[in-house]
Protein backbone atom coordinates (compact mmCIF):
# COMPACT_ATOMS: atom_id res chain seq x y z
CA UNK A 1 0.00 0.00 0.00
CA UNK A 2 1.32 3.31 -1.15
CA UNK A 3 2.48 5.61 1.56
CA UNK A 4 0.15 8.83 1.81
CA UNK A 5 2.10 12.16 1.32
CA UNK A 6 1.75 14.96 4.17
CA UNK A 7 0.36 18.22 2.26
CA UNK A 8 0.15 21.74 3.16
CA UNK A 9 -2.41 23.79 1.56
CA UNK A 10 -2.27 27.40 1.31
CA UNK A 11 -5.72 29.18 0.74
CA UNK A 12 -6.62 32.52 0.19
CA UNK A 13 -10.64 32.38 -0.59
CA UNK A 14 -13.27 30.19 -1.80
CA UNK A 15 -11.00 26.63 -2.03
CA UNK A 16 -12.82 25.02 -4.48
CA UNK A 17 -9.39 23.15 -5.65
CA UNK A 18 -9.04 22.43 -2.03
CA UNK A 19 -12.62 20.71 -1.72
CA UNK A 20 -11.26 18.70 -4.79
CA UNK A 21 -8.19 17.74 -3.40
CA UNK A 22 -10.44 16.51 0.07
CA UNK A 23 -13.02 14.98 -1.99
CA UNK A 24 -9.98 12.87 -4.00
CA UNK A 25 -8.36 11.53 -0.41
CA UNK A 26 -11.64 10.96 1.39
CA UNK A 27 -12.58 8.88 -1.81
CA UNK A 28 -9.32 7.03 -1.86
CA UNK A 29 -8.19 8.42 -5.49
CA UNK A 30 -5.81 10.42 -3.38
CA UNK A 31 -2.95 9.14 -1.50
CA UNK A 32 -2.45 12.05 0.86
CA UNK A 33 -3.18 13.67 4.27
CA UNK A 34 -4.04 17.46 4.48
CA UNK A 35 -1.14 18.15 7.67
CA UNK A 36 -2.49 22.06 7.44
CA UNK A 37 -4.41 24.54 5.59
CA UNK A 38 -2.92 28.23 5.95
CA UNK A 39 -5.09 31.55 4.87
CA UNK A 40 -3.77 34.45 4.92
CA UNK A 41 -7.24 35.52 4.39
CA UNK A 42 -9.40 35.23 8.19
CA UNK A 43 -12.46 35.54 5.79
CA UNK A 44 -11.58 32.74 3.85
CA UNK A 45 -14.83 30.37 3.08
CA UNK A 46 -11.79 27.61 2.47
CA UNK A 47 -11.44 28.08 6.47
CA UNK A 48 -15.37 26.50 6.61
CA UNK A 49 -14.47 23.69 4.36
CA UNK A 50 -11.81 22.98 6.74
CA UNK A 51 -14.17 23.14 9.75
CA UNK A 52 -16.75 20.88 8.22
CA UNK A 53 -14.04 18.07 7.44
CA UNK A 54 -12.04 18.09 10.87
CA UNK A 55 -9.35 19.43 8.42
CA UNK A 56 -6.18 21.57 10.84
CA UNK A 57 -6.46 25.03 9.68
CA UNK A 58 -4.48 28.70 10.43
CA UNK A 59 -4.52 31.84 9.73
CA UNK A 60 -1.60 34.60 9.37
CA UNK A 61 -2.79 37.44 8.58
CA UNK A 62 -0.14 38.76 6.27
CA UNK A 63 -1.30 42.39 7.14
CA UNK A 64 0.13 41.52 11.17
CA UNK A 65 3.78 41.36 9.56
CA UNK A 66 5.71 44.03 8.73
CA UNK A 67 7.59 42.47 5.11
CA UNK A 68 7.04 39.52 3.22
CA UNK A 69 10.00 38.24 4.24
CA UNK A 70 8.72 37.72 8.33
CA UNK A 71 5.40 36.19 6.69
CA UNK A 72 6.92 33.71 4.95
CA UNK A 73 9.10 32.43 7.96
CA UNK A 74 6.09 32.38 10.17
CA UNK A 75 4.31 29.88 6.98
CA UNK A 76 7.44 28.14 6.55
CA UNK A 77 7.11 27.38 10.95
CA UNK A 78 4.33 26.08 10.40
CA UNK A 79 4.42 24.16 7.85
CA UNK A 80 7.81 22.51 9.03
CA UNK A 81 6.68 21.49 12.50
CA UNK A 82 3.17 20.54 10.05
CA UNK A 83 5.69 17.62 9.07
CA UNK A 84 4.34 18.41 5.26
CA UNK A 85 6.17 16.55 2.35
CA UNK A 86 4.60 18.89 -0.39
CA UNK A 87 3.14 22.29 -0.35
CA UNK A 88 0.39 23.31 -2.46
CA UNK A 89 -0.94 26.47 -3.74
CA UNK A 90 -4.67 27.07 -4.45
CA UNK A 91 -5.83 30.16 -4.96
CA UNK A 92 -3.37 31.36 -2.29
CA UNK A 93 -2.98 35.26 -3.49
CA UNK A 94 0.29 36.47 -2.47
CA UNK A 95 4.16 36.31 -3.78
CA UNK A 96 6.33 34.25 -1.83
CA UNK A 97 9.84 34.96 -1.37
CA UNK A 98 12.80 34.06 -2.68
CA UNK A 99 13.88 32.26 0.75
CA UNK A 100 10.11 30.54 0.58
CA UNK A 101 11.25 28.46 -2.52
CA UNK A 102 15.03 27.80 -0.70
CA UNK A 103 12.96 26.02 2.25
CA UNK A 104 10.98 23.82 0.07
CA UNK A 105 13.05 23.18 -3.12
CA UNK A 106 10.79 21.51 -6.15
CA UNK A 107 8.33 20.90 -3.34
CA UNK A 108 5.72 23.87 -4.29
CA UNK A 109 2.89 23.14 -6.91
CA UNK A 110 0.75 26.15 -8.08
CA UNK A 111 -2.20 26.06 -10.85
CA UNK A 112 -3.01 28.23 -13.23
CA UNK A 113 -6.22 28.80 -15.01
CA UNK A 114 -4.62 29.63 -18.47
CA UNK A 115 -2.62 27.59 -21.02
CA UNK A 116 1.54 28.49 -19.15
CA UNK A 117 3.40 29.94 -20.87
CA UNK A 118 0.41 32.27 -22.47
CA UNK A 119 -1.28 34.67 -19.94
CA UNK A 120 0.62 34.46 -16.57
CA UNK A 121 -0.59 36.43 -13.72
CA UNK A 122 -3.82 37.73 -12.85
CA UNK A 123 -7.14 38.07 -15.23
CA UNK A 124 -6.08 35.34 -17.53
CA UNK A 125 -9.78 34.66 -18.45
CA UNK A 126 -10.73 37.89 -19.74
CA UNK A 127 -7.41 38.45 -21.55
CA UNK A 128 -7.80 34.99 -23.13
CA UNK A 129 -11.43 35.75 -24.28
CA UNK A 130 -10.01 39.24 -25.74
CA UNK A 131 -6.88 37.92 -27.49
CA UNK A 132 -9.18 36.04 -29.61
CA UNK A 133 -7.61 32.59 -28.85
CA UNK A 134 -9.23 28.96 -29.55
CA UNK A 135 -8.43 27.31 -26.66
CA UNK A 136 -7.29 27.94 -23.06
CA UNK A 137 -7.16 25.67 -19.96
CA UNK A 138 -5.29 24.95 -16.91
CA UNK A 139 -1.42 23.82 -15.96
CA UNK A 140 -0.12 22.61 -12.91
CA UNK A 141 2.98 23.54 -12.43
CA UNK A 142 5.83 23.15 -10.18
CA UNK A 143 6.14 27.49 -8.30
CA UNK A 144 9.45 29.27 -8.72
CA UNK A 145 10.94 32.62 -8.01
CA UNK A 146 9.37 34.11 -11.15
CA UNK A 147 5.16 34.56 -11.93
CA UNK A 148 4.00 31.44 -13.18
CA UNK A 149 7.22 29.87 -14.83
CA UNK A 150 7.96 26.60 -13.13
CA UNK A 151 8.48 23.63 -14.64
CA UNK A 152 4.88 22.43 -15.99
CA UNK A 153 3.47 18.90 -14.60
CA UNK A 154 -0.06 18.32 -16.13
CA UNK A 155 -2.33 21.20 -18.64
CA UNK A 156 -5.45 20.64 -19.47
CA UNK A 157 -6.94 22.19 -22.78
CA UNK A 158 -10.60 24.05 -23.27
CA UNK A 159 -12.42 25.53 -26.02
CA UNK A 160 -13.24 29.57 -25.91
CA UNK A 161 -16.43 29.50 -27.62
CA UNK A 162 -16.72 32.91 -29.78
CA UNK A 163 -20.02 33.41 -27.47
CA UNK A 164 -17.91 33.00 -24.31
CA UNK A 165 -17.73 35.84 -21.09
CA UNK A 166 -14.69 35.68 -19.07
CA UNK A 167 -16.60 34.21 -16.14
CA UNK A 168 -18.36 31.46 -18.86
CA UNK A 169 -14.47 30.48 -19.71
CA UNK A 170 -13.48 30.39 -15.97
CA UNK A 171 -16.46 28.20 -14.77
CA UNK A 172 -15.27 25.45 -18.15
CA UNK A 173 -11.66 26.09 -16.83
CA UNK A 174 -12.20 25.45 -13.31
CA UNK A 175 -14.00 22.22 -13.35
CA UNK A 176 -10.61 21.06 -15.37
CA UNK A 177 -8.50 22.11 -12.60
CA UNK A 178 -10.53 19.78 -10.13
CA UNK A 179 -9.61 17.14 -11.97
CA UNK A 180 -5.92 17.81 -12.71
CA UNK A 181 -4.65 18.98 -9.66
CA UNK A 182 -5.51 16.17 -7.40
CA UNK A 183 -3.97 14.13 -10.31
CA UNK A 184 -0.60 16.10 -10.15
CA UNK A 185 -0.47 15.33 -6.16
CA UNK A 186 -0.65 11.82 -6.90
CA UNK A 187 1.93 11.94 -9.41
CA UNK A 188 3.90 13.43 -6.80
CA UNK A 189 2.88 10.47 -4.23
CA UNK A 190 3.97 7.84 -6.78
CA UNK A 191 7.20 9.06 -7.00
CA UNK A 192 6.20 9.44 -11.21
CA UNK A 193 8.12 12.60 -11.36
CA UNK A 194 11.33 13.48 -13.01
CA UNK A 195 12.77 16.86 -13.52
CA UNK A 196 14.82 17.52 -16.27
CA UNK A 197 16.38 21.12 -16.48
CA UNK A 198 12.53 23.06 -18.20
CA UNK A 199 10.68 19.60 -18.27
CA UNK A 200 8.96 17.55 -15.98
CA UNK A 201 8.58 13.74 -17.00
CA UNK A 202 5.76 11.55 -15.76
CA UNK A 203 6.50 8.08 -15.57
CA UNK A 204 3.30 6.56 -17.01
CA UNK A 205 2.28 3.20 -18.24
CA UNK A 206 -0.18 5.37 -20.50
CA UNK A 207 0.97 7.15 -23.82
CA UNK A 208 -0.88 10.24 -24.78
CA UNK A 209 -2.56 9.74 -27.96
CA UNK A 210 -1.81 11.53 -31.10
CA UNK A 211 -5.21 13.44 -31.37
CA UNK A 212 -5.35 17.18 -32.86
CA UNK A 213 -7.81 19.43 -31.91
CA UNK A 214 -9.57 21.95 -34.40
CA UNK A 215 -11.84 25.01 -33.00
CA UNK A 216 -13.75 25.82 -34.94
CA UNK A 217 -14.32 22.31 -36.60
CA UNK A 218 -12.84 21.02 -39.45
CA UNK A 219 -15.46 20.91 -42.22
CA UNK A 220 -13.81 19.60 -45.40
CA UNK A 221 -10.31 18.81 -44.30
């Protein structure tokens, strides 16, 4: 029996990737044990998700530090003496530091709700829908120092219908990153992954196939 992986999830509102990644362990798809959820946000409605699971949660209140820098050392405390393996990011909204990345090295996961490395940072919905591209979607990827630029585990692709709002593109996106995320985790838990320089390898018994997609739809060709 596989060994389940100590997490540490850092939350900043909703957690709707969070209830995925409890609804994957409590269903056994997930090999992994939620150690702690921080917020940085008291007002957090991921802090009631924790409550109604029995799930350890805390918040620091990044505005009760005076720099980043003594923020990240009081998340780093906690999640050290947490006893996490890996920590992930969802929806947690604020830059970690440079000595944030030196305490966990290639053991920080972010996702993004855009198609890395198009549209990094914030609003990626609405700029998709105005660039006028095809098709977005979601990467997992492992977080660096920079915005978004990690090595990428696991993307998942959606059309942008020509009819679509940023918020109708988001709401397609997001029910891709349930799925992924909790998948990536597991990778992690397997011991599948294998960083090479830019590129992360998943050992997999399953190739991808060769299937192109066309939006819109090929009609003659």
């Amino acid at each position: 029996m596989l060994q389940k992986i100590g997490i540490g999830v850092l939350v900043s509102g909703s957690g709707s990737n969070l209830q995925s990644i409890i609804d994957h362990i409590e269903n056994g798809t997930l090999d992994a044990e939620i150690r702690v959820v921080l917020s940085n946000n008291p007002e957090a409605y991921a802090l009631e998700r924790c409550r109604k699971h029995r799930i350890p949660a805390t918040v620091v209140d990044h505005r009760q530090f005076s720099s980043r820098e003594e923020f990240d050392r009081r998340v780093i405390e906690i999640l050290k003496t947490s006893g996490v393996d890996l920590v992930v990011m969802a929806g947690f909204m604020r830059i970690l530091s440079p000595e944030f990345f030196r305490a966990f090295p290639r053991k920080i996961l972010n996702i993004h709700p855009a198609l890395l490395p198009a549209f990094p940072g914030t609003h990626v919905q609405q700029k998709a829908v105005e660039y006028g591209v095809k098709f977005s979607g979601c990467t997992v990827h492992f977080a660096d120092e920079g915005v978004d630029t990690g090595p990428i585990i696991i993307q998942a692709v959606v059309p942008v219908r020509e009819d679509d709002t940023a918020d109708d593109l988001a709401a397609r996106i997001l029910k891709e990153e349930h799925r992924i995320y909790p998948q990536a985790i597991q990778y992690y838990a397997e011991g599948r992954i294998e960083i090479e320089g830019r590129k992360v390898r998943i050992r997999c018994d399953r190739r991808m196939e060769d299937i192109a997609l066309h939006n819109p739809p090929l009609t003659r060709f």
